[in-house]
Structures are given as C-alpha cells and as structure tokens.
N, C-alpha and C. Protein backbone atom coordinates (compact mmCIF):
# COMPACT_ATOMS: atom_id res chain seq x y z
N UNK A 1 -7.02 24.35 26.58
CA UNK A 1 -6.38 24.69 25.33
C UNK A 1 -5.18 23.77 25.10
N UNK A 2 -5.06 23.62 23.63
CA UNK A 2 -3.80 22.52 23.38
C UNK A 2 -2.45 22.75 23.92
N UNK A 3 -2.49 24.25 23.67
CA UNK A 3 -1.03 25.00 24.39
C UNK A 3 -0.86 24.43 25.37
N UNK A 4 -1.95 25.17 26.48
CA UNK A 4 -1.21 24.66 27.53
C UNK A 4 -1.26 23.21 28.40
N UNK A 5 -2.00 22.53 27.49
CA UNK A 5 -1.89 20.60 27.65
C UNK A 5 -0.44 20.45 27.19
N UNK A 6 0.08 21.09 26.36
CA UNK A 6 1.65 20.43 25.70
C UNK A 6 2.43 20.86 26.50
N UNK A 7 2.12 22.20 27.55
CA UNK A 7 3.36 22.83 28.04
C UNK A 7 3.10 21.68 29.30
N UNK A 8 2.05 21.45 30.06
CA UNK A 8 1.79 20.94 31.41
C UNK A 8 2.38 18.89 31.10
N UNK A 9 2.53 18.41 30.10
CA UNK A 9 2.77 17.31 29.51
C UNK A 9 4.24 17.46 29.79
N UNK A 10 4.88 18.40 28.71
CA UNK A 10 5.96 18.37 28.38
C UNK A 10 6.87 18.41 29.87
N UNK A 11 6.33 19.63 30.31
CA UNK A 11 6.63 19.64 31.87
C UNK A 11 6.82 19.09 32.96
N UNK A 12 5.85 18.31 33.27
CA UNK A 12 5.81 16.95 33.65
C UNK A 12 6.58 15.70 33.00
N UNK A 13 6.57 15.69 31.96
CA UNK A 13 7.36 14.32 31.49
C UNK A 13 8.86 14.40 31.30
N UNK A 14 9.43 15.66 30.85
CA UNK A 14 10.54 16.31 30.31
C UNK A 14 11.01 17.07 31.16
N UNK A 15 10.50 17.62 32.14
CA UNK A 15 11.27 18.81 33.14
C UNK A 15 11.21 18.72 34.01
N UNK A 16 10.71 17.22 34.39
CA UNK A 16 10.75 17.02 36.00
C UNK A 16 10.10 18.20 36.82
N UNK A 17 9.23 19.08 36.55
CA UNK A 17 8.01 19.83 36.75
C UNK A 17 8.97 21.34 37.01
N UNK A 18 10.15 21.58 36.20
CA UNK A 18 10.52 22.56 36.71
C UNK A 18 10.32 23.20 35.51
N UNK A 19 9.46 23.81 35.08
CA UNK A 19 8.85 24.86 33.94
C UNK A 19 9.32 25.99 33.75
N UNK A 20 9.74 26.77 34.83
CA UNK A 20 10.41 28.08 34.97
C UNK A 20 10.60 28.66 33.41
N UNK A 21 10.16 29.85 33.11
CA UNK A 21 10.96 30.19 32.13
C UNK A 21 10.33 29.16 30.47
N UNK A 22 9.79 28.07 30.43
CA UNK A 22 9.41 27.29 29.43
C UNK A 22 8.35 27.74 28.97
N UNK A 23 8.15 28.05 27.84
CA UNK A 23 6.88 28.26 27.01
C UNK A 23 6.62 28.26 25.44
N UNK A 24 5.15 28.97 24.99
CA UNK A 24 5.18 28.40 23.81
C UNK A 24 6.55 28.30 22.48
N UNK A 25 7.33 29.32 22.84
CA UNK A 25 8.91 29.59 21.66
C UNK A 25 9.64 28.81 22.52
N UNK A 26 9.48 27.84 23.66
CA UNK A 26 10.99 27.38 23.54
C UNK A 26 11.79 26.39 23.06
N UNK A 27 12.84 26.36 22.84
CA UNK A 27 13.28 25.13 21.70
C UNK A 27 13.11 23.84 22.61
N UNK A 28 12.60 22.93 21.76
CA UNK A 28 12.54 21.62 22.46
C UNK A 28 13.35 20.81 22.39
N UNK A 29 13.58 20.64 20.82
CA UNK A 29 14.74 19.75 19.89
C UNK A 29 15.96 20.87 20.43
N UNK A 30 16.63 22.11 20.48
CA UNK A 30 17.58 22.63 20.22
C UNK A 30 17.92 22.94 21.98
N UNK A 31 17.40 22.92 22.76
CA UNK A 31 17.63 22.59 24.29
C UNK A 31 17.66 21.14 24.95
N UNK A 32 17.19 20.26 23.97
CA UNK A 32 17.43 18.68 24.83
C UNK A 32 16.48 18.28 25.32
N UNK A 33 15.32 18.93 25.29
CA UNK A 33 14.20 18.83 26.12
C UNK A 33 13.64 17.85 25.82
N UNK A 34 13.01 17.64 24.58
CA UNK A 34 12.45 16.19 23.88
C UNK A 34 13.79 15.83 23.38
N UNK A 35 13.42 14.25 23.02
CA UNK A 35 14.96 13.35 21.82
C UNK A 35 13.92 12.86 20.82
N UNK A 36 14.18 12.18 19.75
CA UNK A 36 13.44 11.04 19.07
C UNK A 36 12.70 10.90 19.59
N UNK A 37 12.94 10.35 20.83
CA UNK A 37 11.91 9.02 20.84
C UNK A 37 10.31 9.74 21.91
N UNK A 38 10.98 10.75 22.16
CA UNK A 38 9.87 11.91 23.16
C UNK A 38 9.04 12.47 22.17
N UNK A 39 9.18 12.82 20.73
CA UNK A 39 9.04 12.90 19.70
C UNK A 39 7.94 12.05 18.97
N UNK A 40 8.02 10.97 19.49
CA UNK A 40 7.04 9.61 19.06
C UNK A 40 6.05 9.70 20.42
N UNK A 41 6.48 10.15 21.48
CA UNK A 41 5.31 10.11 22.36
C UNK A 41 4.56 11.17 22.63
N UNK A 42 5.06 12.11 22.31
CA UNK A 42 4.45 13.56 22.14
C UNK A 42 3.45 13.37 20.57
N UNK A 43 3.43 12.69 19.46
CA UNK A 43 2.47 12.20 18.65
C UNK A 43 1.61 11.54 19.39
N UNK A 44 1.59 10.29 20.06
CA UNK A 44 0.72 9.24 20.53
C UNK A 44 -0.39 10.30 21.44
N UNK A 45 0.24 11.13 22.73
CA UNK A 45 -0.29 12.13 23.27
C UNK A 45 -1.10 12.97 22.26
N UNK A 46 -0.76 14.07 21.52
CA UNK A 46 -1.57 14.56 20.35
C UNK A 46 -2.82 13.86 20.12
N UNK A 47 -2.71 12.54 19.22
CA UNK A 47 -3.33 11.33 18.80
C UNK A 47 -4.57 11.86 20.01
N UNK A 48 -4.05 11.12 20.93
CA UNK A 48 -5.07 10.83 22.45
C UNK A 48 -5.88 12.21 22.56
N UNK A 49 -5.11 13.40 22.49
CA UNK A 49 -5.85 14.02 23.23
C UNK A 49 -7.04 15.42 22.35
N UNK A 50 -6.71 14.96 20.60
CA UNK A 50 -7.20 16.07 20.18
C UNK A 50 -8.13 15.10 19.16
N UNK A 51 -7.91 13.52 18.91
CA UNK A 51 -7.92 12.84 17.91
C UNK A 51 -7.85 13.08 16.58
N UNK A 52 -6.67 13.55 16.41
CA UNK A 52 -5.58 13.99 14.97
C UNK A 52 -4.72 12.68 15.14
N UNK A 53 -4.37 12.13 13.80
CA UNK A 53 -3.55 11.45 13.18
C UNK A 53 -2.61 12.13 12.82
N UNK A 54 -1.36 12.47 13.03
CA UNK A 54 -0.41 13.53 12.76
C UNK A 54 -0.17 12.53 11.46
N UNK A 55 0.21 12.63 10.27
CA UNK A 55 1.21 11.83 9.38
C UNK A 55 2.31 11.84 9.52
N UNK A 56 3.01 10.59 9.28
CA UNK A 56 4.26 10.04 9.38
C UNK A 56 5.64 11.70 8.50
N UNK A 57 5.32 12.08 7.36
CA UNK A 57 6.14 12.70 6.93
C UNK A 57 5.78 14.36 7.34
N UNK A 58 4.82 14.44 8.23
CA UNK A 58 4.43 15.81 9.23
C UNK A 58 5.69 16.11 10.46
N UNK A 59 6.24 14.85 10.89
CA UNK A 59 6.98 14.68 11.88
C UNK A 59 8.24 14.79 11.72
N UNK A 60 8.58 16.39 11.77
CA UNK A 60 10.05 16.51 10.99
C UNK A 60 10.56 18.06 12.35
N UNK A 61 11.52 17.78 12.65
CA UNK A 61 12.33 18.88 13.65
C UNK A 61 11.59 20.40 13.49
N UNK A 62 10.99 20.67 12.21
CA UNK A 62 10.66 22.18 12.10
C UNK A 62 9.36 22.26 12.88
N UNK A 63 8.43 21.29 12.75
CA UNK A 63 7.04 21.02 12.94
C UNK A 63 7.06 20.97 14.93
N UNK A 64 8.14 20.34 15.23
CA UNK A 64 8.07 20.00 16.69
C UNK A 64 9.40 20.72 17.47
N UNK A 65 9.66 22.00 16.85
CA UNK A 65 10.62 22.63 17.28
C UNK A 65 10.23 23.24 18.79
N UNK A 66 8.91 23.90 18.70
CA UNK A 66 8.26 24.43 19.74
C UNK A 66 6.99 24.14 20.06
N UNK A 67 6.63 24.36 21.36
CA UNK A 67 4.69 24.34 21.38
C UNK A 67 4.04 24.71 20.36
N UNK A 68 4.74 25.64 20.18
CA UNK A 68 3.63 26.71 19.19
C UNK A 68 3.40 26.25 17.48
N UNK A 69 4.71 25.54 17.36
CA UNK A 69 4.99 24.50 16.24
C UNK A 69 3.92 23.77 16.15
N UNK A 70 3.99 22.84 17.13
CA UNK A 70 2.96 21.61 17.52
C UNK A 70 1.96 22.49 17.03
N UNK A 71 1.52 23.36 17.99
CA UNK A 71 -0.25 23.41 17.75
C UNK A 71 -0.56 23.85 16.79
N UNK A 72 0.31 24.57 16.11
CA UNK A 72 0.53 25.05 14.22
C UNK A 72 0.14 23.97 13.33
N UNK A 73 0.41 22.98 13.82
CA UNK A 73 0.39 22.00 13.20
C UNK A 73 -0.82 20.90 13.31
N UNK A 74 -1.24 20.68 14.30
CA UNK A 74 -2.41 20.51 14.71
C UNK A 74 -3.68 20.94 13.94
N UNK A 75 -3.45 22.58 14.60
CA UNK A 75 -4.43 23.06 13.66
C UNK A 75 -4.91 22.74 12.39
N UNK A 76 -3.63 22.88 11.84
CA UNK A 76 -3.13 22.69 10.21
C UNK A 76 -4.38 21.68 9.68
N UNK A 77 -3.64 20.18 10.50
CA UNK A 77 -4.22 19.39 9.97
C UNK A 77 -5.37 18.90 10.47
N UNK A 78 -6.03 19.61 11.69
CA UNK A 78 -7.37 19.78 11.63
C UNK A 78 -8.41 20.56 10.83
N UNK A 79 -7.92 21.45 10.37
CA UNK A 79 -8.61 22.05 8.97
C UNK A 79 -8.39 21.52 7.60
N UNK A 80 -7.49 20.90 7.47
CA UNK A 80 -7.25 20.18 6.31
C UNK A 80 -8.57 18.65 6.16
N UNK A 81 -8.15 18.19 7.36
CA UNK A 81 -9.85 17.23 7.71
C UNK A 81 -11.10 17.76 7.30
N UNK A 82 -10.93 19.11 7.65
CA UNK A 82 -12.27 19.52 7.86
C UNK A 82 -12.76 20.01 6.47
N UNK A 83 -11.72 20.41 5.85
CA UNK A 83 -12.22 20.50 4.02
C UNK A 83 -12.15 19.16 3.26
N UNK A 84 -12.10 18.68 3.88
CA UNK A 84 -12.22 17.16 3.18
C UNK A 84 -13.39 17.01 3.20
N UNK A 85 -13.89 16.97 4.63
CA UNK A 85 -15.36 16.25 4.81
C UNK A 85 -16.84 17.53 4.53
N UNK A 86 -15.77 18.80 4.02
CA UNK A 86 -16.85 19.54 4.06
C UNK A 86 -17.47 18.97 2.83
C-alpha cells in the first residue's frame, strides 16, 4: 500500500529509521521532517513508484503536509487520469 511505502521511505530517508510515534497525520513540513528539496524527492519517488506525474502547481505545503495528504493526492490524480481515458 502507498501509505505505508511513504511512511517506510520517509523513515528511512528522513528519520534515520527512528519512526516511533510517525504516521499517517504527522506533520512533515511543520516538524522538519521533509524541507524543499525532500519535497522534490518525495515527487520523483511517487513518480517511480505509482507512475503518477504529480503536476508542478499540485505541489504546495497543504498537499504534502502529511502521508495521508500525499496519498489524497495521489489518488486524486489517479482518478482524474482515469476519467480522462475513460
């Protein structure tokens, strides 16, 4: 599940594997956890691992506040694809 690919990512890349306590509500941007530029690699990851194109003006603090954000968002715009091509 995407959830918990973002938490085991984030975890690993961002928390030096100490997870304790981290999950889908926790602030990412408002604890320090991601910056900018973690922000741009947490897209590329996405990209890789669900093959979603996040758009450039998708990528805004509200959208990547939390996991649960992310995969909100994900979703989002995997159904938005998907009425396109229906």
């Amino acid at each position: 599940m995407l959830e918990n690919k973002l938490i085991k990512y984030i975890s690993e890349n961002y928390l030096e594997d100490d997870a304790e306590g981290f999950d889908l509500d926790t602030p990412l941007l408002e604890f320090n956890i991601i910056d900018s530029s973690a922000l741009f690699d947490l897209v590329a990851m996405l990209s890789k691992e669900t093959s979603v194109q996040i758009p450039v003006n998708e990528i805004t603090p509200s959208n990547f506040s939390s996991v649960r954000h992310i995969t909100k968002l994900v979703s989002k715009i995997i159904q938005q694809q998907e009425a396109i091509s229906a």
